[in-house]
Protein backbone atom coordinates (compact mmCIF):
# COMPACT_ATOMS: atom_id res chain seq x y z
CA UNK A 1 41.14 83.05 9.55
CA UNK A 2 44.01 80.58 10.82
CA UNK A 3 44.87 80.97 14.33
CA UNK A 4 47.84 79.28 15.77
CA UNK A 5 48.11 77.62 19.17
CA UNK A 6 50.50 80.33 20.35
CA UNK A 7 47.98 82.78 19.44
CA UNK A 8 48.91 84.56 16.85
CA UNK A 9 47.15 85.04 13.24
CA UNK A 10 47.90 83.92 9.74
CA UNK A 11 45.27 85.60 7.65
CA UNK A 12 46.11 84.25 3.67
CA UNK A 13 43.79 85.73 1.17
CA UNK A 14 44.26 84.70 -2.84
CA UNK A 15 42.61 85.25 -5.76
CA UNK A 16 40.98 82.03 -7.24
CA UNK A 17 40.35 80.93 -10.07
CA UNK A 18 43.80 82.27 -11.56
CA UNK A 19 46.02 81.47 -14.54
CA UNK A 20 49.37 82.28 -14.82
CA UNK A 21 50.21 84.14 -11.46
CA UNK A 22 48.44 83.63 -8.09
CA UNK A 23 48.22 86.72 -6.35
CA UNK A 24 48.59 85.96 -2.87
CA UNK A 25 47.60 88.57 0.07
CA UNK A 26 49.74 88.35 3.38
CA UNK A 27 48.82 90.36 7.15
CA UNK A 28 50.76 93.16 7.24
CA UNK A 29 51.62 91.90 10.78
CA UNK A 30 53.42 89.02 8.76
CA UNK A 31 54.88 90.90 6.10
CA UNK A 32 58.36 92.66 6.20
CA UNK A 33 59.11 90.32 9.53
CA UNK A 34 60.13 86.62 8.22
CA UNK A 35 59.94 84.01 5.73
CA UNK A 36 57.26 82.56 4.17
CA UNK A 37 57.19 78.88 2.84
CA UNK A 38 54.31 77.96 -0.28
CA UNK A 39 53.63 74.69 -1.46
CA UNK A 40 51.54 74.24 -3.43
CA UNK A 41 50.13 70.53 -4.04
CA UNK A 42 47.48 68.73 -6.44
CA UNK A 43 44.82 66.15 -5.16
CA UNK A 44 46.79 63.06 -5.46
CA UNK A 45 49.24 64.29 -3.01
CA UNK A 46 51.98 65.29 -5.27
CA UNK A 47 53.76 69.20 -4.47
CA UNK A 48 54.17 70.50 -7.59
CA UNK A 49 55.44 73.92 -6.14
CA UNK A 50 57.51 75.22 -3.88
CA UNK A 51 59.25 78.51 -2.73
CA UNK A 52 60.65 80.08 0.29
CA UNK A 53 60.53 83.79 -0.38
CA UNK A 54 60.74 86.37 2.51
CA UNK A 55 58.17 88.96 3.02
CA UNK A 56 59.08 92.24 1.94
CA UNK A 57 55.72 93.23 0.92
CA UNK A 58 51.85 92.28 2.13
CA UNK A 59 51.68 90.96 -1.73
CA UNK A 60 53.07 87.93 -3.56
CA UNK A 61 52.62 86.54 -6.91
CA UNK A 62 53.52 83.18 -7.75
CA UNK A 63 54.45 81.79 -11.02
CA UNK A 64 51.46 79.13 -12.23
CA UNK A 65 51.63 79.18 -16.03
CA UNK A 66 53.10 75.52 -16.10
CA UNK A 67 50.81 73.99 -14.40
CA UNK A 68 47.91 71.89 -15.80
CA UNK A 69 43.82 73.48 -14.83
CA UNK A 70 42.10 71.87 -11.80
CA UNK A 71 41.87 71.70 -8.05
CA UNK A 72 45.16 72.29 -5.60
CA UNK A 73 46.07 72.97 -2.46
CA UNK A 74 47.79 75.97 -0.96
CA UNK A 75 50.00 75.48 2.27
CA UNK A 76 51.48 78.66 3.65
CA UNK A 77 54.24 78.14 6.49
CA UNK A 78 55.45 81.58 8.36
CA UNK A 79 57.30 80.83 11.40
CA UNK A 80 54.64 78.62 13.50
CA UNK A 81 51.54 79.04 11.58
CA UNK A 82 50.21 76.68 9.23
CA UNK A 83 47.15 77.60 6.49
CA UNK A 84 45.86 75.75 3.81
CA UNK A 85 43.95 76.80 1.71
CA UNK A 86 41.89 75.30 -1.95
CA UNK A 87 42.42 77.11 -4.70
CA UNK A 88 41.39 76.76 -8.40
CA UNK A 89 42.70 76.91 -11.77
């Protein structure tokens, strides 16, 4: 679990290895309340995804079918928390 300097929690759970949608599991103290930013970003640095969405429900899916099998990186931004996470394809 994340845990901000201003105390509160970002708690981002997702479903790895996926293929064409990651399923991605949001606090229900997060949900319904603001905007979420996901990038997401492969090894060599490059974000090859990115999507504000707002929070309507504790679950997301996010489109991955176009991208190529390996090792990325999942950033989730809500208001002044920060997670990243490694995922899988």
């Amino acid at each position: 679990m994340a845990k901000s300097d201003l105390g509160l929690k970002l708690e981002v759970k997702v479903q790895s290895p996926f293929k064409d949608f990651l399923q991605i599991f949001l606090p229900p103290e997060i949900s319904r309340e603001e905007s979420i930013l996901f990038s997401m970003i492969s090894l060599d640095g490059q974000t090859v995804f990115q999507q504000k969405v707002e929070a309507l429900s504790e679950t997301l899916l996010v489109p991955t079918n176009f991208l190529s099998g390996g090792l990325y990186l999942l950033r989730v931004q809500a208001k002044y928390e920060l997670q990243t996470l490694k995922i899988v394809l």
